[in-house]
Protein backbone atom coordinates (compact mmCIF):
# COMPACT_ATOMS: atom_id res chain seq x y z
CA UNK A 1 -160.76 103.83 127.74
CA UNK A 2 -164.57 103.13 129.09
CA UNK A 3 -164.75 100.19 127.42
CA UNK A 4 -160.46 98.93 126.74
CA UNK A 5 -160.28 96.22 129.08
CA UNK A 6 -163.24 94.51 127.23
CA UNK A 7 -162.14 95.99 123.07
CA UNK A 8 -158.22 96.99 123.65
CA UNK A 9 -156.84 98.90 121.92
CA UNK A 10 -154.59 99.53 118.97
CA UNK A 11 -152.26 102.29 118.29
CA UNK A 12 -150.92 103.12 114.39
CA UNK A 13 -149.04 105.93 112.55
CA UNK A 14 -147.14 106.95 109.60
CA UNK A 15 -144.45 109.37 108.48
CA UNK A 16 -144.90 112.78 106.87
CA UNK A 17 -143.09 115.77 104.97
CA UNK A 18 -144.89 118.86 105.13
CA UNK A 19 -142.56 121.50 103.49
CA UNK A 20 -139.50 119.87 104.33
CA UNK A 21 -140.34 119.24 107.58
CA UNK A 22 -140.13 115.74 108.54
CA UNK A 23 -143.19 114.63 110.82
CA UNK A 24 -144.40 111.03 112.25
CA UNK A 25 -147.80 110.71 113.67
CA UNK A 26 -148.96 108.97 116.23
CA UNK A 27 -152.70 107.69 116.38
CA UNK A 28 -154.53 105.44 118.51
CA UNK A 29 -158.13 103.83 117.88
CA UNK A 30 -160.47 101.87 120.33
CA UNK A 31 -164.10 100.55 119.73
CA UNK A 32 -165.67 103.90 120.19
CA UNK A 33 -162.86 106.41 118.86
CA UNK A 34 -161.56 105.45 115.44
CA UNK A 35 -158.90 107.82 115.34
CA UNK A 36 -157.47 110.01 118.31
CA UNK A 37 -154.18 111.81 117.43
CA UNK A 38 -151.76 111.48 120.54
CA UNK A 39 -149.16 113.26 119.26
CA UNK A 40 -147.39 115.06 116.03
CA UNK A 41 -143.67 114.37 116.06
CA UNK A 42 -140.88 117.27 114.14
CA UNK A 43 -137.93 114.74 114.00
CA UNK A 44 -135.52 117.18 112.11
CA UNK A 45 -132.22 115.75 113.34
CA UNK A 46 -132.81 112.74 113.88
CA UNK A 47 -132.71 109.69 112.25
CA UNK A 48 -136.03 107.62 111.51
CA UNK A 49 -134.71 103.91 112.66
CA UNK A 50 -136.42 101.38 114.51
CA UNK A 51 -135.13 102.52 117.60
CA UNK A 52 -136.32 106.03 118.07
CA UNK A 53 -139.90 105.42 115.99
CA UNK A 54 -140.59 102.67 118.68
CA UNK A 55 -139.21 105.23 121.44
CA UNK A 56 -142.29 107.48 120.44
CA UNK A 57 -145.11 104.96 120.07
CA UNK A 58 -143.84 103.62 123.17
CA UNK A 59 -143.84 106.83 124.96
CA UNK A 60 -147.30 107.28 124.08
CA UNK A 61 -148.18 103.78 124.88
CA UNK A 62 -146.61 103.73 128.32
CA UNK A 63 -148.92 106.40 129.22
CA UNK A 64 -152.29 104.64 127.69
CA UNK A 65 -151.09 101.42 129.95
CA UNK A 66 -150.55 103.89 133.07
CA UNK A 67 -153.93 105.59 132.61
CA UNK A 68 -155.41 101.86 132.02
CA UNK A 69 -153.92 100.72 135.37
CA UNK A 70 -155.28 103.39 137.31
CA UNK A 71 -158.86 102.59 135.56
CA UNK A 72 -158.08 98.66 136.41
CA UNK A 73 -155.96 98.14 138.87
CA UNK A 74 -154.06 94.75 138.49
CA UNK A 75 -154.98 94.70 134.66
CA UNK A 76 -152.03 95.15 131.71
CA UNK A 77 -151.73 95.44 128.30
CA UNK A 78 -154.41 97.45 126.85
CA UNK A 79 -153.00 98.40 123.71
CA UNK A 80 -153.02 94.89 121.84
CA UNK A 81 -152.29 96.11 118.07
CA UNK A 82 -150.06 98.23 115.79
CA UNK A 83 -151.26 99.15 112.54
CA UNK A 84 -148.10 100.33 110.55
CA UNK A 85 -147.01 100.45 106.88
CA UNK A 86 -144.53 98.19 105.05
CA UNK A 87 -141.50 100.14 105.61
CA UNK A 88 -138.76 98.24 107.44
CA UNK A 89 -137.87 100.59 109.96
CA UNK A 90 -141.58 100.98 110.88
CA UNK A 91 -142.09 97.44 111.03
CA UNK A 92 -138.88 96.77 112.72
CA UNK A 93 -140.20 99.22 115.53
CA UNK A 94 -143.51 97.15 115.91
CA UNK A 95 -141.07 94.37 116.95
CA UNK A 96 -139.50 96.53 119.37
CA UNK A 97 -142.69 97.32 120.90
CA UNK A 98 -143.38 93.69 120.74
CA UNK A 99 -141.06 92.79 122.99
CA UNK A 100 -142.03 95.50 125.39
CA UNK A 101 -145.18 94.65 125.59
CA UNK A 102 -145.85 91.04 124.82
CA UNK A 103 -149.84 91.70 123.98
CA UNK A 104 -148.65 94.02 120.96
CA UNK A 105 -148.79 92.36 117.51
CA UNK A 106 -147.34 94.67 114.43
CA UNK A 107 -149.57 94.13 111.21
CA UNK A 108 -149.91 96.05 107.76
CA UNK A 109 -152.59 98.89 107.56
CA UNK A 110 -155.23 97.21 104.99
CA UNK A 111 -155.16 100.56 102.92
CA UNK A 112 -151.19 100.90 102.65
CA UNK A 113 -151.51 97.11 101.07
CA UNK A 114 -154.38 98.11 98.34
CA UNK A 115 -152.78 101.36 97.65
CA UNK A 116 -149.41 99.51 96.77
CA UNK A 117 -151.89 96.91 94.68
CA UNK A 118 -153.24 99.48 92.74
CA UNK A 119 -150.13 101.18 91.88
CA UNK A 120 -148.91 98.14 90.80
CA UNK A 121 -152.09 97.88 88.97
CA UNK A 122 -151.00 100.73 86.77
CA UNK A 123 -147.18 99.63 86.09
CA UNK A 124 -148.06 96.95 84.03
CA UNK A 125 -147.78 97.59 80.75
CA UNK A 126 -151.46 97.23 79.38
CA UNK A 127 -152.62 100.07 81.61
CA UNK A 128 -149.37 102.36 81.14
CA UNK A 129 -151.19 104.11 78.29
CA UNK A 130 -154.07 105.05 80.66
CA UNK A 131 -151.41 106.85 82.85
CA UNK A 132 -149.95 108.49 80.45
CA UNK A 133 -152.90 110.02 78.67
CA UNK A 134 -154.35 111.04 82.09
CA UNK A 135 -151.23 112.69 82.46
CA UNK A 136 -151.58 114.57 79.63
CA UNK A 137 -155.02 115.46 80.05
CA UNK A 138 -154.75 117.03 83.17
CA UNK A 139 -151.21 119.20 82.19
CA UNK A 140 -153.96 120.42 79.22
CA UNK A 141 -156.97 120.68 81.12
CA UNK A 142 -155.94 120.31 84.39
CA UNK A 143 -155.67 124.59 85.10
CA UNK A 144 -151.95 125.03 84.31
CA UNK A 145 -153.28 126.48 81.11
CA UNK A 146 -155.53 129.28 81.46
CA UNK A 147 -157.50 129.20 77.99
CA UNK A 148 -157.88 125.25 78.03
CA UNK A 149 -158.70 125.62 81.45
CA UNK A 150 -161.27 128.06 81.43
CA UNK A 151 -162.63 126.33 78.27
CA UNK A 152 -162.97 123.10 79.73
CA UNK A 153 -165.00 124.01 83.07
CA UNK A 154 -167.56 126.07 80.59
CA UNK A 155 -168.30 122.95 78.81
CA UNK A 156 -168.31 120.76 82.06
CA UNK A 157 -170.62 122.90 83.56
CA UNK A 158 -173.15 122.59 80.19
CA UNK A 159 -172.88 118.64 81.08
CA UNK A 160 -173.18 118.63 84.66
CA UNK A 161 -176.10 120.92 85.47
CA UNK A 162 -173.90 123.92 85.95
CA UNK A 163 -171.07 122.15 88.40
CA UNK A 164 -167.93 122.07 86.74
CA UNK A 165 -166.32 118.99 87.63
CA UNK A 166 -162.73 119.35 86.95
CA UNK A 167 -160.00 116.44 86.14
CA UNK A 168 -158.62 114.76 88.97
CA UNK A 169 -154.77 115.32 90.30
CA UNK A 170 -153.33 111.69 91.23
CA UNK A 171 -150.63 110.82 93.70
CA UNK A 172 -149.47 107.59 92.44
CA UNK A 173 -149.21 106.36 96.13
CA UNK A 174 -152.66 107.35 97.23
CA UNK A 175 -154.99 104.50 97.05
CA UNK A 176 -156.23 103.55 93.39
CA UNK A 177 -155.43 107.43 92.20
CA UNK A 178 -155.46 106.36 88.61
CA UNK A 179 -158.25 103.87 88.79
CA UNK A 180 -160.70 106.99 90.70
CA UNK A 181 -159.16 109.35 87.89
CA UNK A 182 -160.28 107.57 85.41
CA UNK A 183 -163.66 106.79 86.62
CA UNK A 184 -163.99 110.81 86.53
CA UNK A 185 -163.01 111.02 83.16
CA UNK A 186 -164.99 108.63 82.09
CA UNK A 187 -168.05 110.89 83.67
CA UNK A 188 -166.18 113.73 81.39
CA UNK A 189 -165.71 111.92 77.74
CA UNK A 190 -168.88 114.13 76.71
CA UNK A 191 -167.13 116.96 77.68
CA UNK A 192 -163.60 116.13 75.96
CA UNK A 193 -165.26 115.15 72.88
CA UNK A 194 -167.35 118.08 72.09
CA UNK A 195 -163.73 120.40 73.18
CA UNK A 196 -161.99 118.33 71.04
CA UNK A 197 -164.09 118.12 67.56
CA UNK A 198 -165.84 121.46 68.19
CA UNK A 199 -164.35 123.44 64.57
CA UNK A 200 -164.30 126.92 66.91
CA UNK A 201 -162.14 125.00 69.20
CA UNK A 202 -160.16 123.34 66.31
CA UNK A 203 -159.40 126.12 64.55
CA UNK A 204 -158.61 128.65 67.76
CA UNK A 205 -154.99 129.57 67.48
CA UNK A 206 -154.31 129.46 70.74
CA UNK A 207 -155.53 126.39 71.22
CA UNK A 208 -154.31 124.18 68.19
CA UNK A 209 -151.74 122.57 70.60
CA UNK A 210 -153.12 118.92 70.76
CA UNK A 211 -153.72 116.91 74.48
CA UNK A 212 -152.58 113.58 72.82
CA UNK A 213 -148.53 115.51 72.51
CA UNK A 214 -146.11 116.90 75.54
């Protein structure tokens, strides 16, 4: 706040299940603090619309502007900018907010808009094979299987100076999930190909069941 009448500052959020129990955040940022939580929301019950997501930001920002008007006195309008994703009910609560406080404009996060890029990055049909091999990879290698599993972070650690760097889990909607992936396994063909045309490998029984098939 030391420094808000000069910087402002700008207030952002998202919504969260964390078993089953829906959450939204709420999150504010000025020139000094890039991210102070204000608040952790349970809204079993009730319905996320515009209308009650604004009601929480705006509870939280009603307080910022008090504690900035006893700082100030005479001065308004610290919190100048909401950082939300591209849902319409979020953004339809910015515009709420909006018209509460005239300073407030609503914008897309940066990151929200480059993770949607890259996912649809990887729904196009000349990179579709990448996703589904990674797939594969990691349901094989990935620790669901104990034998490949084991076998895999032994021969990571030979080519990694005794770290075994494992294959990445992706969430398609976390920013470029497939594009990082693969940029690991990349770092990892060394270790795939000696697995994979090692003869003691090959000709293991219990591990005859190919990578490349479901």
């Amino acid at each position: 706040m030391q420094t808000a009448n000069v910087f402002g500052l700008s207030i952002f959020g998202d919504g969260a299940t964390i078993k089953k129990m829906p959450l939204i955040n709420v999150i504010a940022a000025g020139v000094h603090n890039p991210s102070a939580v204000l608040d952790i929301v349970d809204t079993t019950g009730n319905s996320k619309n515009a209308t009650y997501i604004a009601e929480l930001f705006l509870n939280q920002i009603n307080s910022l502007e008090q504690e900035y008007r006893n700082m100030y006195p005479g001065k308004e309008g610290v919190v100048d900018l909401a950082i939300f994703d591209g849902a319409r009910n979020i953004q339809n609560a910015g515009t709420l907010m909006e018209q509460r406080y005239r300073k407030i404009t609503t914008i897309h996060g940066g990151e929200h808009v480059l993770s949607l890029f890259f996912k649809d990055c990887f729904t196009c049909i000349e990179l579709k094979p990448l996703v589904y091999v990674h797939k594969l990879l990691y349901n094989f290698f990935g620790g669901s299987k104990h034998k490949p599993y084991a076998i895999f972070c032994a021969e990571s650690k030979k080519h990694n100076n005794g770290k075994a760097y494992g294959i990445l889990k992706v969430t398609p909607t976390r920013m470029g999930g497939f594009a990082i992936a693969w940029l690991r396994n990349l770092r990892l063909r060394k270790v795939f190909q000696c697995i994979l045309l090692d003869p003691e490998y090959a000709n293991d029984r219990d591990f005859k069941v190919s990578c490349f098939y479901p």
